[in-house]
N, C-alpha and C. Protein backbone atom coordinates (compact mmCIF):
# COMPACT_ATOMS: atom_id res chain seq x y z
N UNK A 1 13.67 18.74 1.39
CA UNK A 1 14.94 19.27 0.95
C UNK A 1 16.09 18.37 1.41
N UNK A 2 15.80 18.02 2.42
CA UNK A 2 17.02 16.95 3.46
C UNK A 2 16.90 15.74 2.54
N UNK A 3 15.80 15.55 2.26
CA UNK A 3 15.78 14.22 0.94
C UNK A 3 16.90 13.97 0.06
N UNK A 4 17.04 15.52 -0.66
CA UNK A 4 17.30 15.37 -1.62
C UNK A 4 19.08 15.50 -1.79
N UNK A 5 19.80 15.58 -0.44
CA UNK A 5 21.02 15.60 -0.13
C UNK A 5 21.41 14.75 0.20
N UNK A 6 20.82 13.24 0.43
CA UNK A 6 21.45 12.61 0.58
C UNK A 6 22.17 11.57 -0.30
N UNK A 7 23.24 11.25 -0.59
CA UNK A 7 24.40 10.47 -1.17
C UNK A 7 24.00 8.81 -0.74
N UNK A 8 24.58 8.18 -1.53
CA UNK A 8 24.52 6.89 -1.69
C UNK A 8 25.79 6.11 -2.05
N UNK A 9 26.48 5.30 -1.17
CA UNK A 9 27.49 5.49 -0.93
C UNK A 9 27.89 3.62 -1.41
N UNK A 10 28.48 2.75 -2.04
CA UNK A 10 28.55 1.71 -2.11
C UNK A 10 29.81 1.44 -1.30
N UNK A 11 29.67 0.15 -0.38
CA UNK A 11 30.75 0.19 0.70
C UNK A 11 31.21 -1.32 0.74
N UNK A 12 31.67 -1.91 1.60
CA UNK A 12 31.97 -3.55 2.33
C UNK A 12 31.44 -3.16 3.35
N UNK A 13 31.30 -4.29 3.78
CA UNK A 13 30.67 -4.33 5.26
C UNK A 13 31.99 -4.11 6.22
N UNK A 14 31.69 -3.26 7.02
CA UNK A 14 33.10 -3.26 8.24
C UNK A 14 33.32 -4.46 8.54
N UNK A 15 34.50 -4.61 9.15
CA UNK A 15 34.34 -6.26 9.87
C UNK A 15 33.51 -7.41 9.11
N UNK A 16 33.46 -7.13 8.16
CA UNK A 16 32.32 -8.64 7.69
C UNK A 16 32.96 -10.23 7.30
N UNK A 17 32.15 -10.82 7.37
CA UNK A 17 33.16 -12.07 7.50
C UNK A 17 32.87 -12.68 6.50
N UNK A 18 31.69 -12.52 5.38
CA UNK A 18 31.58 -12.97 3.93
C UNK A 18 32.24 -12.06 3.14
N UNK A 19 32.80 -12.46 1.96
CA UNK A 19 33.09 -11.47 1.21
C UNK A 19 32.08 -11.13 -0.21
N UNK A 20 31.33 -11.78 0.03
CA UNK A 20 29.72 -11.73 -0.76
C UNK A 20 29.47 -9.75 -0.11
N UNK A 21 29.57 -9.99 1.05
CA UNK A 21 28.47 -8.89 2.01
C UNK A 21 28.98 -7.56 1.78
N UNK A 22 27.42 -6.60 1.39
CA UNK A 22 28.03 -5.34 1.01
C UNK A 22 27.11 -4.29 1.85
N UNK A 23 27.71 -3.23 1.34
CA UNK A 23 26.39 -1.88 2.33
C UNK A 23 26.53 -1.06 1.06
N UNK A 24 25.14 -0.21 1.18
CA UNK A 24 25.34 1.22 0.65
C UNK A 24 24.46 2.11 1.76
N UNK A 25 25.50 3.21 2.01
CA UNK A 25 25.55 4.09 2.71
C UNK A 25 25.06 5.07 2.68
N UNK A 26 23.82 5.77 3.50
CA UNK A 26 23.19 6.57 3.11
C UNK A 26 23.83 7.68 3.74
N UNK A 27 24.62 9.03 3.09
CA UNK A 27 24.75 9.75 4.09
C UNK A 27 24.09 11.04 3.70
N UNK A 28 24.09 11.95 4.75
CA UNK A 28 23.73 13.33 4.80
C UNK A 28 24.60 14.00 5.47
N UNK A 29 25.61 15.24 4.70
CA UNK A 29 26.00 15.88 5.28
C UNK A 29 27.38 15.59 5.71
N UNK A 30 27.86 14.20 4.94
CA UNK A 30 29.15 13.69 6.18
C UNK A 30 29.07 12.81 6.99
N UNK A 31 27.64 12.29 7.23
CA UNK A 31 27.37 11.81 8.15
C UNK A 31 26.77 10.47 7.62
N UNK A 32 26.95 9.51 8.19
CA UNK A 32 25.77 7.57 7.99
C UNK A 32 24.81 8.11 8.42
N UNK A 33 23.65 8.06 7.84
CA UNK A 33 22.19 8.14 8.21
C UNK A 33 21.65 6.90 8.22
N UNK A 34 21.81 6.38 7.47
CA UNK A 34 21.46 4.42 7.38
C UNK A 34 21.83 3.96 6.41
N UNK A 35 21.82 3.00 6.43
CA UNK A 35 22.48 1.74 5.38
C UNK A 35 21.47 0.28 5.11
N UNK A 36 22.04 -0.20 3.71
CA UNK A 36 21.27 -1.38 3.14
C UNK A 36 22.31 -2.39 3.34
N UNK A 37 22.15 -3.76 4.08
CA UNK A 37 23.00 -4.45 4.05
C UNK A 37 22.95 -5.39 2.79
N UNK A 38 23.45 -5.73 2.28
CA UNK A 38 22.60 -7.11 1.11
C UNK A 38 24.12 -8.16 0.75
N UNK A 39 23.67 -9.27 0.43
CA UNK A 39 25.02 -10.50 -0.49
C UNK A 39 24.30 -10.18 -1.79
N UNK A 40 25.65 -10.28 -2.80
CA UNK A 40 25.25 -10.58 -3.91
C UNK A 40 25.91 -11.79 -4.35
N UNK A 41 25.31 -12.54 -5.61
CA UNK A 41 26.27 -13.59 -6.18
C UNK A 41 26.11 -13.11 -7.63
N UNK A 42 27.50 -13.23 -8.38
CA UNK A 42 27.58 -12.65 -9.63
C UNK A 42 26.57 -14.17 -10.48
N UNK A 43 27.40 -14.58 -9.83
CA UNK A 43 26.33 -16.33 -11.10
C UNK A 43 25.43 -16.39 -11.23
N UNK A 44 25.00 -16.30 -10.06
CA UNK A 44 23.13 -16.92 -10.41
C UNK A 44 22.35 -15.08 -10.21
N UNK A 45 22.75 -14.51 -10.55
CA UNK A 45 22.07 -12.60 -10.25
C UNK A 45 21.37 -12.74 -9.24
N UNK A 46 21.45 -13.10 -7.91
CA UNK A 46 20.63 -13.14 -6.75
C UNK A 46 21.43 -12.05 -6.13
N UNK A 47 20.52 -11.46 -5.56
CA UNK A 47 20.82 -10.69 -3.98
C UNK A 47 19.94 -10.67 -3.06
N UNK A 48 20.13 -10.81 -1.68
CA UNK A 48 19.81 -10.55 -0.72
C UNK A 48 19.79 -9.74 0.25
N UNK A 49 18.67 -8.53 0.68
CA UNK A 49 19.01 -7.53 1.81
C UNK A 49 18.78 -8.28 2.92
N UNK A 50 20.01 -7.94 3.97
CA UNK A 50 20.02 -8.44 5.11
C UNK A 50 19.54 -7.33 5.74
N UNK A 51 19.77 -6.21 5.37
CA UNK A 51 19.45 -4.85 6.79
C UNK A 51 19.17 -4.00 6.36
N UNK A 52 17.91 -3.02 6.78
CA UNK A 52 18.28 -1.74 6.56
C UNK A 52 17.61 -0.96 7.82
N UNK A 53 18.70 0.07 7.59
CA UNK A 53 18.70 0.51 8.83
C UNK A 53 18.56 2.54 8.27
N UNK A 54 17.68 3.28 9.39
CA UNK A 54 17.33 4.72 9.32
C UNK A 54 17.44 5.30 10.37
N UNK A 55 18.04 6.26 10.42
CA UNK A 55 17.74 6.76 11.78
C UNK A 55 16.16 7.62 11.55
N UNK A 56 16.35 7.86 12.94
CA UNK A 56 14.32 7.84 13.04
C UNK A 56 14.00 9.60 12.39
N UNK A 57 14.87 10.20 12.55
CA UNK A 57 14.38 11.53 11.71
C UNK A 57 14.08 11.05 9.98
N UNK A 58 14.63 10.17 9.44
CA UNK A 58 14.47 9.67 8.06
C UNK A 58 13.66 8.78 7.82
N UNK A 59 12.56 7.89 9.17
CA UNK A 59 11.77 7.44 8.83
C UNK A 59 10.69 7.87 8.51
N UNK A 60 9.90 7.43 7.45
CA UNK A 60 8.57 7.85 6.92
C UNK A 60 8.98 8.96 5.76
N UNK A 61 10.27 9.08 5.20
CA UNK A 61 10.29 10.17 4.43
C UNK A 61 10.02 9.78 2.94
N UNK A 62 10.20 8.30 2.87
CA UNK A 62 10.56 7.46 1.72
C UNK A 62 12.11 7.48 0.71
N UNK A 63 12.83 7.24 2.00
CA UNK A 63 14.56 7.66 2.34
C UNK A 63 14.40 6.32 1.72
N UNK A 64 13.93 4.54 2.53
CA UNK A 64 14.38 3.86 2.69
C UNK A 64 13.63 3.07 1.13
N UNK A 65 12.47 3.57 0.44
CA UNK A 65 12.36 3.08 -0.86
C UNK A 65 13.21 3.73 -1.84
N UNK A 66 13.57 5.14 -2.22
CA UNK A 66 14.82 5.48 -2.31
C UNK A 66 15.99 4.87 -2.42
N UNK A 67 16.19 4.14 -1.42
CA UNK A 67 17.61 3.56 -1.20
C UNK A 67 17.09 2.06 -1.67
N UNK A 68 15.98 1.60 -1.67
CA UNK A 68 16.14 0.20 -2.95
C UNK A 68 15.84 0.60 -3.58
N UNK A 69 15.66 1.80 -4.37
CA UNK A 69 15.31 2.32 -6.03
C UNK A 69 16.88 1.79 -6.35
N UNK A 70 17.67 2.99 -5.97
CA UNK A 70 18.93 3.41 -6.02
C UNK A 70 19.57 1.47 -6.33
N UNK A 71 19.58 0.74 -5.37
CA UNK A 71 20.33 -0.23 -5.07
C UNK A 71 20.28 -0.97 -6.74
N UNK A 72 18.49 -1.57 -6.76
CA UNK A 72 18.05 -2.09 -7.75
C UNK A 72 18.40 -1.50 -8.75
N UNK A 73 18.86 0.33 -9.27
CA UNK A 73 19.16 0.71 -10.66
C UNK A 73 21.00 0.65 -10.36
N UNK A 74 21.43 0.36 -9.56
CA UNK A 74 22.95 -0.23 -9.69
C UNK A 74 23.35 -1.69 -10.08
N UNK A 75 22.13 -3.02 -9.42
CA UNK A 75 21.99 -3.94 -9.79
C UNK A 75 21.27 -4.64 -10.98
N UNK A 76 20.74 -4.07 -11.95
CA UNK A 76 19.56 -4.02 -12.90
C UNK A 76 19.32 -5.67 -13.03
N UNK A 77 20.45 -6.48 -13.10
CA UNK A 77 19.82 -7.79 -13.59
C UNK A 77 19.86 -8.68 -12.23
N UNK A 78 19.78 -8.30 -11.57
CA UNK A 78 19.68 -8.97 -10.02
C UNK A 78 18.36 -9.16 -9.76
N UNK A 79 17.53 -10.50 -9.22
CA UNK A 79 16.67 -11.30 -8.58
C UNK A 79 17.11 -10.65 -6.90
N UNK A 80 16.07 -9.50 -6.82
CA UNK A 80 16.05 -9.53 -5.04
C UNK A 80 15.44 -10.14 -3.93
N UNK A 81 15.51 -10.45 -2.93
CA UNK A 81 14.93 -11.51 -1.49
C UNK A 81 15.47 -10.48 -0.30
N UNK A 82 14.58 -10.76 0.60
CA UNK A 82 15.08 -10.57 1.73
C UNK A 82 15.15 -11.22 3.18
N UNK A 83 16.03 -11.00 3.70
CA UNK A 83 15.82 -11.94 5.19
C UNK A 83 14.99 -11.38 6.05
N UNK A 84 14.91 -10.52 6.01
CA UNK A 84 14.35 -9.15 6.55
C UNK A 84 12.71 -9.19 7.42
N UNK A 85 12.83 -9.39 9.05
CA UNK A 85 11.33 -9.63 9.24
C UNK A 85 10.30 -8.86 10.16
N UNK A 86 11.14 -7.68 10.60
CA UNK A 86 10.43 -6.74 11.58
C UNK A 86 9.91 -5.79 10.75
N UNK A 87 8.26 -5.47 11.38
CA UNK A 87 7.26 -4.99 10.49
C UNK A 87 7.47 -3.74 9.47
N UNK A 88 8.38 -2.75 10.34
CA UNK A 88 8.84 -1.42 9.26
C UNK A 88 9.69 -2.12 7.62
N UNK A 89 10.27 -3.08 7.98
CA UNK A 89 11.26 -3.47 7.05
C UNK A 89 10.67 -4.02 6.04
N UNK A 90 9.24 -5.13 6.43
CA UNK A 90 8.80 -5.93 6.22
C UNK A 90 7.52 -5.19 4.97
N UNK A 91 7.25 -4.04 5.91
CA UNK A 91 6.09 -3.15 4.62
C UNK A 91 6.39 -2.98 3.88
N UNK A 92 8.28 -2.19 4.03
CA UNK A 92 8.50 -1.55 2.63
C UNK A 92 9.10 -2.85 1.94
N UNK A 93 9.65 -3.52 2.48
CA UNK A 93 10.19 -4.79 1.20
C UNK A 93 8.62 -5.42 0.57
N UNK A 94 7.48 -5.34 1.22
CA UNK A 94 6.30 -5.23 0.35
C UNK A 94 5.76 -4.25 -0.97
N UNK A 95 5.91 -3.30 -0.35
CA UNK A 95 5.71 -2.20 -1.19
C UNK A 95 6.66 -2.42 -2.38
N UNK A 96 7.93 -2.64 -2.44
CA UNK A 96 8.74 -2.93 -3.03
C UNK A 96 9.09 -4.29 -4.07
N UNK A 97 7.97 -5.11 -3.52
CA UNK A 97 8.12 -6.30 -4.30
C UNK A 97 9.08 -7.21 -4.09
N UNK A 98 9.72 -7.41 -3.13
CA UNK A 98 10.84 -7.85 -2.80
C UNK A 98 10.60 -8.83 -1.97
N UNK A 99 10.40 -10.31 -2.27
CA UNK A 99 10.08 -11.46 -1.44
C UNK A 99 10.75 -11.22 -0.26
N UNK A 100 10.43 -12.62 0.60
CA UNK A 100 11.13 -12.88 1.99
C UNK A 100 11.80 -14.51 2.11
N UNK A 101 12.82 -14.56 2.36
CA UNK A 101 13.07 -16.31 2.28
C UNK A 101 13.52 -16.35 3.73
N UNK A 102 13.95 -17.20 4.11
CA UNK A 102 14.18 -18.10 5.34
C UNK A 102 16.03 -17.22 5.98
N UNK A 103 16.81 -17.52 4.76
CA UNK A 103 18.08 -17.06 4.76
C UNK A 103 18.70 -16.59 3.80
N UNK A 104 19.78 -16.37 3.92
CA UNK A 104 20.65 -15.32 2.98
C UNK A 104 21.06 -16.43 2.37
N UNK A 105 22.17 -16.12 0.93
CA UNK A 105 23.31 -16.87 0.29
C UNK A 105 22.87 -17.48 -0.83
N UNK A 106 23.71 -18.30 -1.20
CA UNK A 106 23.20 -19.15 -2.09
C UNK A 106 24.20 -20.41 -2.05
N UNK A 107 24.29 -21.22 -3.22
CA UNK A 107 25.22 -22.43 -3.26
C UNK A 107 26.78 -21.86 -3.66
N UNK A 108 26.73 -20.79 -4.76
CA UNK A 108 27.89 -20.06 -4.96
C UNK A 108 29.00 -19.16 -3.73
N UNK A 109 27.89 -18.54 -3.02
CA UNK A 109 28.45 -17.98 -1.61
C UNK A 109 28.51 -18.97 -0.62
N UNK A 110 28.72 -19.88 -0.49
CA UNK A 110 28.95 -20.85 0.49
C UNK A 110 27.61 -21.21 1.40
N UNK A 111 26.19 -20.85 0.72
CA UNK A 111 25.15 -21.63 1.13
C UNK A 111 24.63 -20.29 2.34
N UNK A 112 23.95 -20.85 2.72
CA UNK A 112 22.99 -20.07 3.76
C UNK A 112 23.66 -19.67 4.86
N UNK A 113 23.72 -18.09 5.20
CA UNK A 113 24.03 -17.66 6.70
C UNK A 113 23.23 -17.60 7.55
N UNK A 114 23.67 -17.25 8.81
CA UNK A 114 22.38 -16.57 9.76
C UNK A 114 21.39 -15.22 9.19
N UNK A 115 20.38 -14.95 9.58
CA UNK A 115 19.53 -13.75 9.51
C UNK A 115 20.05 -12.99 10.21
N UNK A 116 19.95 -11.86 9.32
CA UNK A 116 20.58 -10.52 9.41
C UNK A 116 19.88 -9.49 9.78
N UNK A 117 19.36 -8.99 11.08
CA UNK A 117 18.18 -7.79 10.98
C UNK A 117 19.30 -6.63 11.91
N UNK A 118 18.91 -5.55 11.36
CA UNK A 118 19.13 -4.52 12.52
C UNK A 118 18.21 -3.51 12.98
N UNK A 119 17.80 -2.97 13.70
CA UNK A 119 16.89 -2.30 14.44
C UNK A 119 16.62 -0.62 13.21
């Protein structure tokens, strides 16, 4: 039931220092439950998730495939990747089909950032 209340929220990154870099916001209730970090580039339809993040009552619910259903039917013609390399993150961007590259960006966003993980 808690599933099915939660909102999806398209945001900027607080403080972010690309202006590529976006979030969508998972909330429940009023509240951030977790978030998808990702860059997009309009030119070449690439995006990249840098983060995603659950709090632990929402893990295992299938909150966090959900939230790349959601992402991917906002982005439809977008090529996804991820930086993404700790094992929870790493299954579902499997499950998901969603490669892994080295780094974020592209030549349009000013080339490759650091890796982006959050716990």
């Amino acid at each position: 039931m808690v599933y099915r209340s939660i909102e999806f929220l398209p945001s900027r990154v607080p403080g972010g220092t690309r202006p590529d870099e976006q979030c969508l916001l998972l909330v429940h209730i009023r509240k951030v439950v977790g978030q998808v970090r990702y860059q997009l580039c309009d030119r070449c339809d690439q995006g990249v998730i840098t983060a995603v993040t659950l709090e632990e009552r929402f893990r295992g619910t299938g909150l966090g495939t959900r939230a790349l259903s959601h992402l991917r039917s906002r982005h439809p013609s977008v090529r996804w990747r991820s930086t993404l390399n700790l094992r929870a993150t790493r299954d579902l961007l499997r499950r998901m089909s969603i490669p892994a590259v080295a780094a974020a960006g592209c030549p349009h966003t000013g080339g490759p950032s650091p890796r982006s993980e959050m716990p």
